[in-house]
C-alpha atoms as a PDB file:
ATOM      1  CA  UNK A   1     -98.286 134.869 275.141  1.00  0.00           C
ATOM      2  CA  UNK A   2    -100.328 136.207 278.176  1.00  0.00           C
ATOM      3  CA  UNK A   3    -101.969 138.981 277.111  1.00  0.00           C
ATOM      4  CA  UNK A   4    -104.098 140.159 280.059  1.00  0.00           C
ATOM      5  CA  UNK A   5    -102.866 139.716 283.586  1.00  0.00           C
ATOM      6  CA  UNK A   6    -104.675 137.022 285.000  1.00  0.00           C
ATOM      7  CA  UNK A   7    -103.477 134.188 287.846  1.00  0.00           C
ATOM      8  CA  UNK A   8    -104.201 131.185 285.524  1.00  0.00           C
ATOM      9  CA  UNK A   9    -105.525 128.856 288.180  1.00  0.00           C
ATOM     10  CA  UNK A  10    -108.730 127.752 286.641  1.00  0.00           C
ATOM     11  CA  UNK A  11    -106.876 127.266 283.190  1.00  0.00           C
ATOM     12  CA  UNK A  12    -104.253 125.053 285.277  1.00  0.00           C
ATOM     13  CA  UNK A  13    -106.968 123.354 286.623  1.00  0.00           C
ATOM     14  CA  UNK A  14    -109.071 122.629 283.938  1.00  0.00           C
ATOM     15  CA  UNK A  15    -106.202 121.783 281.664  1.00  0.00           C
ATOM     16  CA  UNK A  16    -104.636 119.218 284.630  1.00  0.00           C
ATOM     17  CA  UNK A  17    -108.634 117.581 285.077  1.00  0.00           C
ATOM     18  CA  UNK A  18    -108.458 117.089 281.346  1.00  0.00           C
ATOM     19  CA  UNK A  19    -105.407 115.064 281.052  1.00  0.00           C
ATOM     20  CA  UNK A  20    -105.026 113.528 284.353  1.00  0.00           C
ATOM     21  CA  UNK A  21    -108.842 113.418 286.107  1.00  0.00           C
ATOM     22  CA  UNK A  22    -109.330 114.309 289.641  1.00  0.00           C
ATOM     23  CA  UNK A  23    -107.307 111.445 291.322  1.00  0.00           C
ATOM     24  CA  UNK A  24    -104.370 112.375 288.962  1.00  0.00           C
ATOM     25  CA  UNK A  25    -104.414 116.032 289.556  1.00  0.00           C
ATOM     26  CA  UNK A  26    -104.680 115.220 293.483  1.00  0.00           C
ATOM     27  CA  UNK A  27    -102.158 113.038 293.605  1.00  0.00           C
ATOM     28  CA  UNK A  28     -99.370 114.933 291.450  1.00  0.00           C
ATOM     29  CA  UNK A  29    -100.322 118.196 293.401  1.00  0.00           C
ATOM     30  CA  UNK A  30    -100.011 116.507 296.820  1.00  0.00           C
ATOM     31  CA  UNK A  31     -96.369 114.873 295.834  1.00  0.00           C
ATOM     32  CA  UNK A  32     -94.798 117.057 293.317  1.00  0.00           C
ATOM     33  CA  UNK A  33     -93.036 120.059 294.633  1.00  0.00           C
ATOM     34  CA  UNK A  34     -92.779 121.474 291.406  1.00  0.00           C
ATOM     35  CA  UNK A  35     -96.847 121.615 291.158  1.00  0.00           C
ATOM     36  CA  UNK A  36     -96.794 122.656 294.820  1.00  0.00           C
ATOM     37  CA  UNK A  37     -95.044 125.771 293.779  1.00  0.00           C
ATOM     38  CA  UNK A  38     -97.142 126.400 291.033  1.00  0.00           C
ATOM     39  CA  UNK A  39    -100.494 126.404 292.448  1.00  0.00           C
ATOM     40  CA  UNK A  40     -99.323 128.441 295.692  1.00  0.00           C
ATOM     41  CA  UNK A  41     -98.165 131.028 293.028  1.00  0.00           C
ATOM     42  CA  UNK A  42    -101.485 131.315 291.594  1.00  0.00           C
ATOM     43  CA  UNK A  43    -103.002 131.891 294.603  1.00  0.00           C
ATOM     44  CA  UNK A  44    -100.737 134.513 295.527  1.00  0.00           C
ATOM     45  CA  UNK A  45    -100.760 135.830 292.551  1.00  0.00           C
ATOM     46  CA  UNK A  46    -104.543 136.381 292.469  1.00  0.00           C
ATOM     47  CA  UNK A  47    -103.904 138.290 295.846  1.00  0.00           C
ATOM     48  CA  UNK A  48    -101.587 140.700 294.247  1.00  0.00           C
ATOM     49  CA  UNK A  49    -103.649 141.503 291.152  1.00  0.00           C
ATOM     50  CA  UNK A  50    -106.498 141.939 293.831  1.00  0.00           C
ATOM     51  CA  UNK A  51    -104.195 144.261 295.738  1.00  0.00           C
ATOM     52  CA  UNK A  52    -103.983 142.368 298.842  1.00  0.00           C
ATOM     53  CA  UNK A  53    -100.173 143.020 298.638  1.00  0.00           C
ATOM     54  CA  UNK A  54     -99.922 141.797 302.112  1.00  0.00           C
ATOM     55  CA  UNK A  55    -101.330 138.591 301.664  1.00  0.00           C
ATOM     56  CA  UNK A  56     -99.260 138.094 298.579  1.00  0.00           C
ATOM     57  CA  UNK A  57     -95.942 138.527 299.567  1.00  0.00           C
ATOM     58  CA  UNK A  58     -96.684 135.962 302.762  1.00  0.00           C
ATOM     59  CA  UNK A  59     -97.816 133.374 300.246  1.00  0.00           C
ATOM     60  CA  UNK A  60     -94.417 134.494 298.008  1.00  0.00           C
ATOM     61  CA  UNK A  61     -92.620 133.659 301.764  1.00  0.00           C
ATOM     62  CA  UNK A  62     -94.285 130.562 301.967  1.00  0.00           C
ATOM     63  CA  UNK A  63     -93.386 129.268 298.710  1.00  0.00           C
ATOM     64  CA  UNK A  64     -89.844 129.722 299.780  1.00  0.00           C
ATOM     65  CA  UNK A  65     -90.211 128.103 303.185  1.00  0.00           C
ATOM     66  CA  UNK A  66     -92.064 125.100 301.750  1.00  0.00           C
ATOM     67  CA  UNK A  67     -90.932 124.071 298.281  1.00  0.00           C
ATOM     68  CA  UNK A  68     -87.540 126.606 298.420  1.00  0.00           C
ATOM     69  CA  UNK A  69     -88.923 128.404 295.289  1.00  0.00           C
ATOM     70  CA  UNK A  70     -88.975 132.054 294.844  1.00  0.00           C
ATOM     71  CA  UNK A  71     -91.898 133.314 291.948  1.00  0.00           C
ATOM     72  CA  UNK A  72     -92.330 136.938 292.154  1.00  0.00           C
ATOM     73  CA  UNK A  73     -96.064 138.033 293.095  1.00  0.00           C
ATOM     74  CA  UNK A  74     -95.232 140.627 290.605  1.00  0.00           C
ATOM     75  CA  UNK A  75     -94.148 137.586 287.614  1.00  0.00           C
ATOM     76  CA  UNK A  76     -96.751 137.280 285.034  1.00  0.00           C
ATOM     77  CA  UNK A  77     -96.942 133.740 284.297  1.00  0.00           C
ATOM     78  CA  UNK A  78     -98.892 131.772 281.555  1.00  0.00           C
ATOM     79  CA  UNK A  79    -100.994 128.447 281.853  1.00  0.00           C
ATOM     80  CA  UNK A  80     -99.479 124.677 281.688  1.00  0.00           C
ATOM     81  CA  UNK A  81     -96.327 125.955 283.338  1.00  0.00           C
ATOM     82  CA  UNK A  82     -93.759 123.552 284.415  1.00  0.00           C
ATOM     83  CA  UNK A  83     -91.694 123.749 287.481  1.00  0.00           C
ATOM     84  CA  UNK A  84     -89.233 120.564 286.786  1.00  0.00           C
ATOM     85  CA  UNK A  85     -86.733 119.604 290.120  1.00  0.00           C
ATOM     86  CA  UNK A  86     -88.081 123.014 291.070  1.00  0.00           C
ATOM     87  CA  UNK A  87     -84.952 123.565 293.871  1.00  0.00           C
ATOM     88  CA  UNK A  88     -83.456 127.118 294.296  1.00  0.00           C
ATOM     89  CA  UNK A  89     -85.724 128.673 291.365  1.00  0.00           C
ATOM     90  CA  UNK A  90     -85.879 132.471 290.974  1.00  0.00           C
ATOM     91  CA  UNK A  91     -88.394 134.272 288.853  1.00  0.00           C
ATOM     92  CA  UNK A  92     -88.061 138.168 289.519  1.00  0.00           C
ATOM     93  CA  UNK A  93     -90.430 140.798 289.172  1.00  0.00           C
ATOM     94  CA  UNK A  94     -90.950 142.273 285.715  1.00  0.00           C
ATOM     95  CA  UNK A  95     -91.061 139.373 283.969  1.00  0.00           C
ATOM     96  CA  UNK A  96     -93.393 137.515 281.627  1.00  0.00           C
ATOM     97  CA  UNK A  97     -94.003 134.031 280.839  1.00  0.00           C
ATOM     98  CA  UNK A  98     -96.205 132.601 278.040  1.00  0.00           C
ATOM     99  CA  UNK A  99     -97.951 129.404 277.882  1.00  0.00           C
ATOM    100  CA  UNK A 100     -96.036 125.615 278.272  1.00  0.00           C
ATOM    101  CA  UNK A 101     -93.218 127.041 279.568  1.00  0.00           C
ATOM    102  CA  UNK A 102     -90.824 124.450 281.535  1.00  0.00           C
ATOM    103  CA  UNK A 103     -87.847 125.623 283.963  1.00  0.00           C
ATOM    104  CA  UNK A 104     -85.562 123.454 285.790  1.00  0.00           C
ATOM    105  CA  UNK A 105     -83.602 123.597 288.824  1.00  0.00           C
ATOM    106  CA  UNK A 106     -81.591 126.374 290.128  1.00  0.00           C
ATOM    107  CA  UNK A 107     -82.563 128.928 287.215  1.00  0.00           C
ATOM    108  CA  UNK A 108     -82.665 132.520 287.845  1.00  0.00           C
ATOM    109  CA  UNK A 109     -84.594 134.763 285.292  1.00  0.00           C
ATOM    110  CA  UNK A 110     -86.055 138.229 285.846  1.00  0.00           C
ATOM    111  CA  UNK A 111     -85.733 141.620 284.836  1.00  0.00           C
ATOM    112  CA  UNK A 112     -82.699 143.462 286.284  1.00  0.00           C
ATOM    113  CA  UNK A 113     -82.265 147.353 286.087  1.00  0.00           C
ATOM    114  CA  UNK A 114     -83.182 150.631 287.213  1.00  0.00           C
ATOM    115  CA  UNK A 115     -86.716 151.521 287.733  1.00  0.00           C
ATOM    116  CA  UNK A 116     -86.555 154.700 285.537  1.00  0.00           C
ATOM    117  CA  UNK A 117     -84.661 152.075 283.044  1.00  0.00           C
ATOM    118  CA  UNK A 118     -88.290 149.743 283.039  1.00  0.00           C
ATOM    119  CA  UNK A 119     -86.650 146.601 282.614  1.00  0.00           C
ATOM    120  CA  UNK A 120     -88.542 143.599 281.440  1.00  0.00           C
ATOM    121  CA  UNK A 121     -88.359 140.026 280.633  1.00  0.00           C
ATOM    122  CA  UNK A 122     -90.646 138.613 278.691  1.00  0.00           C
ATOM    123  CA  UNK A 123     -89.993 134.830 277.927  1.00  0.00           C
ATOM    124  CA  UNK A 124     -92.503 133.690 275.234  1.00  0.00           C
ATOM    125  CA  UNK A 125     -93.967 130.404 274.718  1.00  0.00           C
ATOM    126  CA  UNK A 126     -92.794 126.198 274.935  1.00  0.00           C
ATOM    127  CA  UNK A 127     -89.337 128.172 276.011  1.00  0.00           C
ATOM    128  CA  UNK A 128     -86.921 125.727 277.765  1.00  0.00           C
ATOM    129  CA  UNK A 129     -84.778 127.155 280.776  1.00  0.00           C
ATOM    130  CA  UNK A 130     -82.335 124.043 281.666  1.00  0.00           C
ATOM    131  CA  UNK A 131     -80.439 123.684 285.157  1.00  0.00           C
ATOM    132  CA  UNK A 132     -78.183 126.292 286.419  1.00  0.00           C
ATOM    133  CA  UNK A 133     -78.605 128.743 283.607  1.00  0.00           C
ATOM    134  CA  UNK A 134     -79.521 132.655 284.527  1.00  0.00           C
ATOM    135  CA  UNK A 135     -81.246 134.956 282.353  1.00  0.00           C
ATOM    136  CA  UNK A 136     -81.752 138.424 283.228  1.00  0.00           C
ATOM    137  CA  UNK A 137     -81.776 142.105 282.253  1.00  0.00           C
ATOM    138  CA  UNK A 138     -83.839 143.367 279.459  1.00  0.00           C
ATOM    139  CA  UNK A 139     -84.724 141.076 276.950  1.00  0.00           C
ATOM    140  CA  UNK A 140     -87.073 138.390 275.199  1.00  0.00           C
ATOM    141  CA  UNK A 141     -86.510 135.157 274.602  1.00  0.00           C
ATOM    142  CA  UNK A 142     -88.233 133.688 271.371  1.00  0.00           C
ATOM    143  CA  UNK A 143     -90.985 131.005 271.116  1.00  0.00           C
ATOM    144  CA  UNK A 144     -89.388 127.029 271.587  1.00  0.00           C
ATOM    145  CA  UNK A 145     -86.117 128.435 272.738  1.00  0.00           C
ATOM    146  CA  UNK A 146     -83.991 126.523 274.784  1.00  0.00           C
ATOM    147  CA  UNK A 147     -81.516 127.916 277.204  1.00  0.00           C
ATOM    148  CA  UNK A 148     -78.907 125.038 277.930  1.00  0.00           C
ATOM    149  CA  UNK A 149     -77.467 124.023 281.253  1.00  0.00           C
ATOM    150  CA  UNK A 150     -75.552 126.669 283.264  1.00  0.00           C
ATOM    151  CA  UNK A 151     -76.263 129.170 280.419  1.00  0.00           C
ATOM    152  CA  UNK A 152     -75.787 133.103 281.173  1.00  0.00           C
ATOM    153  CA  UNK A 153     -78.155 135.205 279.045  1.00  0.00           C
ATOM    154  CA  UNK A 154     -77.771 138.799 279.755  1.00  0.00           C
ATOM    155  CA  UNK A 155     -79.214 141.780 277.551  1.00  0.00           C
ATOM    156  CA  UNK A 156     -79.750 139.455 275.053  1.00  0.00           C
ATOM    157  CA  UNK A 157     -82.502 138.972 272.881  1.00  0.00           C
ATOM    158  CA  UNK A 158     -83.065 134.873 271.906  1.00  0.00           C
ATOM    159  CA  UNK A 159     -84.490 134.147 268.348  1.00  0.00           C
ATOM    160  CA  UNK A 160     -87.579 131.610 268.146  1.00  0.00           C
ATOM    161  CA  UNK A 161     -86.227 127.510 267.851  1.00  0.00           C
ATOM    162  CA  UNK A 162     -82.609 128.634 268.826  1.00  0.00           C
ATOM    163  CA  UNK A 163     -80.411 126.861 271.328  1.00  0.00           C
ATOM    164  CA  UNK A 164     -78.342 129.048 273.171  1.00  0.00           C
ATOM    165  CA  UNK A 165     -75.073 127.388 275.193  1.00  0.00           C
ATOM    166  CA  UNK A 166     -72.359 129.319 277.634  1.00  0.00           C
ATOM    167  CA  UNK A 167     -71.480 132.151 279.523  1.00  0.00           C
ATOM    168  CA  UNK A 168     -72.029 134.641 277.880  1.00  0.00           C
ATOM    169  CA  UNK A 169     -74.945 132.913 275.880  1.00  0.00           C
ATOM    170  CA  UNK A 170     -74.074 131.757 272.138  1.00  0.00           C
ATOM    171  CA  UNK A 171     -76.869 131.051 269.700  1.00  0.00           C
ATOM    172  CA  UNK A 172     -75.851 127.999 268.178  1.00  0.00           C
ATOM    173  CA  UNK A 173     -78.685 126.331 266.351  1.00  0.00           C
ATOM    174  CA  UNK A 174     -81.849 128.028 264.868  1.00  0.00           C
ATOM    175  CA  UNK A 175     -84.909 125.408 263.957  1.00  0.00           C
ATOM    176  CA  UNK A 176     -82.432 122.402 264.752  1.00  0.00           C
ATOM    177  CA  UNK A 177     -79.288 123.615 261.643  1.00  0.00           C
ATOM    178  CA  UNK A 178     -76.232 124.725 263.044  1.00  0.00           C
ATOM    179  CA  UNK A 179     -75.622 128.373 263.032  1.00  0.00           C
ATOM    180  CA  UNK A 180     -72.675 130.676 263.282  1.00  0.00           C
ATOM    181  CA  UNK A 181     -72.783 132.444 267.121  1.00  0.00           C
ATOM    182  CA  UNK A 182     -71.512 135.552 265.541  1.00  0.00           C
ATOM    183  CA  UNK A 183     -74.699 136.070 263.281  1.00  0.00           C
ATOM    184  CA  UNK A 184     -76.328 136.508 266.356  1.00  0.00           C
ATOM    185  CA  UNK A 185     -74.532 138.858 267.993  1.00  0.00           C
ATOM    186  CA  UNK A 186     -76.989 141.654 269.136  1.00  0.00           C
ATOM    187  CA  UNK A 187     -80.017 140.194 267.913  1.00  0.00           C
ATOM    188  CA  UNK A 188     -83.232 142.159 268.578  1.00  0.00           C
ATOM    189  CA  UNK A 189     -86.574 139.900 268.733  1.00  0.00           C
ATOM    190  CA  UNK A 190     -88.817 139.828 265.523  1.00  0.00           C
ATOM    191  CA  UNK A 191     -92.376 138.346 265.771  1.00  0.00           C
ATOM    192  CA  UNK A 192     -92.182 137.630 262.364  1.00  0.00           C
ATOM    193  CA  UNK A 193     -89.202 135.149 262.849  1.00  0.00           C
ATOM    194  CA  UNK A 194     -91.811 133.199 264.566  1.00  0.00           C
ATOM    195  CA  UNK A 195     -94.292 131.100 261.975  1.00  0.00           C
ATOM    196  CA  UNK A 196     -95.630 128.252 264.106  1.00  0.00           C
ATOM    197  CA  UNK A 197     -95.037 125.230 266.275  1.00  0.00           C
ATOM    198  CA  UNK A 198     -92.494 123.317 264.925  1.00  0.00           C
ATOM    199  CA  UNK A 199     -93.563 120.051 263.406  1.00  0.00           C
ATOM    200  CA  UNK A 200     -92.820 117.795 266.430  1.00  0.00           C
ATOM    201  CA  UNK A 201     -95.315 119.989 268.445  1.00  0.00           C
ATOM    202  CA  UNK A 202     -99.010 118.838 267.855  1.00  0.00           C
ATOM    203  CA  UNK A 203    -100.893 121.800 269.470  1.00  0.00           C
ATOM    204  CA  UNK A 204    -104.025 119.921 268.542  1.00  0.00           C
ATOM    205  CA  UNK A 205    -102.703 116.949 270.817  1.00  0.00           C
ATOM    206  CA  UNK A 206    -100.848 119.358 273.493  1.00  0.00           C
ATOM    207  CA  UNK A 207    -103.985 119.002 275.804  1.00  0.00           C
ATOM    208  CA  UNK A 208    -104.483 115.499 275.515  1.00  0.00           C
ATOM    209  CA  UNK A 209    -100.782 114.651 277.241  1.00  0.00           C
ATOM    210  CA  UNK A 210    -101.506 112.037 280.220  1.00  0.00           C
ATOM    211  CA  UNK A 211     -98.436 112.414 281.927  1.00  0.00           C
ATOM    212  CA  UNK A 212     -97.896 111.779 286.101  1.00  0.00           C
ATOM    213  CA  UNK A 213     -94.451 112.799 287.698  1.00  0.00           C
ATOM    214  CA  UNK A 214     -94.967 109.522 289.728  1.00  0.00           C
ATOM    215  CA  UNK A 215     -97.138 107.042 287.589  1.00  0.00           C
ATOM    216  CA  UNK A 216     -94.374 104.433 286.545  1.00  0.00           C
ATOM    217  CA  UNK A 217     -96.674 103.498 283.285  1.00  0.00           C
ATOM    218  CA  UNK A 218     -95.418 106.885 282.076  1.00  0.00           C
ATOM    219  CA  UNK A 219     -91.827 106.279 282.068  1.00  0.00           C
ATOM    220  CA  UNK A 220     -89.300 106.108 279.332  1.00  0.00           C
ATOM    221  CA  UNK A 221     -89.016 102.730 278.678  1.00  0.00           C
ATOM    222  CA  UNK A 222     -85.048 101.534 278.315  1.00  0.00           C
ATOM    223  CA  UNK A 223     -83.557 100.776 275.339  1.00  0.00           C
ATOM    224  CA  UNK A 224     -83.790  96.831 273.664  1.00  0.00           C
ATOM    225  CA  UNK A 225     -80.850  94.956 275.011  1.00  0.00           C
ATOM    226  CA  UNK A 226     -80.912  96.575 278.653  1.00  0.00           C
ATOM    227  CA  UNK A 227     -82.831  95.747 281.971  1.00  0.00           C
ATOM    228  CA  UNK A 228     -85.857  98.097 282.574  1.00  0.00           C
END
């Protein structure tokens, strides 16, 4: 998770020259909105923990006007963040976002409540956040999560490897075995509930990904018996 409150642009850069080289990193910045948003945040952002306030909340404007993304100056975000069809995105102030994280469009997720009430939201790390879904209020959503399309999570704590579907959010799966919703009624976060990446995730190989949002060599190739 992010544990000092830092704007993360040399660790985006240095982790984007690694797997993609300078051409790569040029290129995807220049024609993927989604990175577009992402690097104006960290510049902002770097404003606001400077406390050129001013300065912060125009660049927070001009992320709207330009890639129609709202990221709270205020948003503590992690490195290798992902901004995926990034179109009517809303990260609120008071929240927290660890590392790998990946959103998609039209997802709202911040902390919601009085200020005497300190809300947070602290969304930990590899979490998923799928189109349409909303998740707000006070709570913390666990490590490889995924929060499934249209999806309202309200007050409501998330374990680590669950899936959580509907409105209001049900926990349906927990490290990929069916689970009863009910179970999970009122759950309250436990670090200790999270051991680890799960197997499919190679952390040793996570930096070594050589992905482009517009190089056709990285495409999914289609299944035998169909026309690519």
């Amino acid at each position: 998770m992010v544990e000092e409150k830092k704007a993360h642009f040399l660790d985006d850069l240095r982790l984007a020259l690694k797997r993609k080289g300078l051409g790569g990193l040029v290129r995807d910045v220049l024609l993927h909105p989604g990175n577009q948003a992402i690097a104006l945040y960290r510049i902002y952002r770097w404003f606001y923990l400077k406390g050129w306030v001013t300065l912060a909340f125009l660049g927070y404007r001009l992320n709207y006007f330009l890639c129609g993304v709202e990221i709270h100056p205020d948003a503590e975000i992690g490195p290798d963040f992902h901004l995926d069809h990034p179109i009517s995105v809303l990260i609120g102030r008071g929240t927290r976002i660890g590392r790998g994280v990946r959103i998609y469009s039209h997802v709202a997720v911040g902390a919601v409540g009085l200020p005497e009430e300190n809300p947070f939201m602290d969304i930990r790390d590899y979490v998923q956040i799928y189109h349409g879904a909303m998740v707000g209020g006070s709570a913390t959503i666990g490590e490889y999560a995924q929060i499934g399309l249209n999806a309202v999570v309200w007050n409501q704590d998330v374990p680590p490897y669950s899936v959580v579907v509907g409105n209001p959010g049900r926990v349906i799966k927990v490290e990929g075995k069916r689970v009863n919703p009910e179970d999970y009624v009122g759950y309250k976060y436990d670090p200790s509930h999270f051991h680890g990446p799960p197997p499919e995730h190679d952390l040793a190989k996570e930096e070594e990904k050589k992905e482009s949002w517009i190089d056709p060599r990285t495409y999914r190739k289609a299944p035998p018996g169909r026309d690519s």
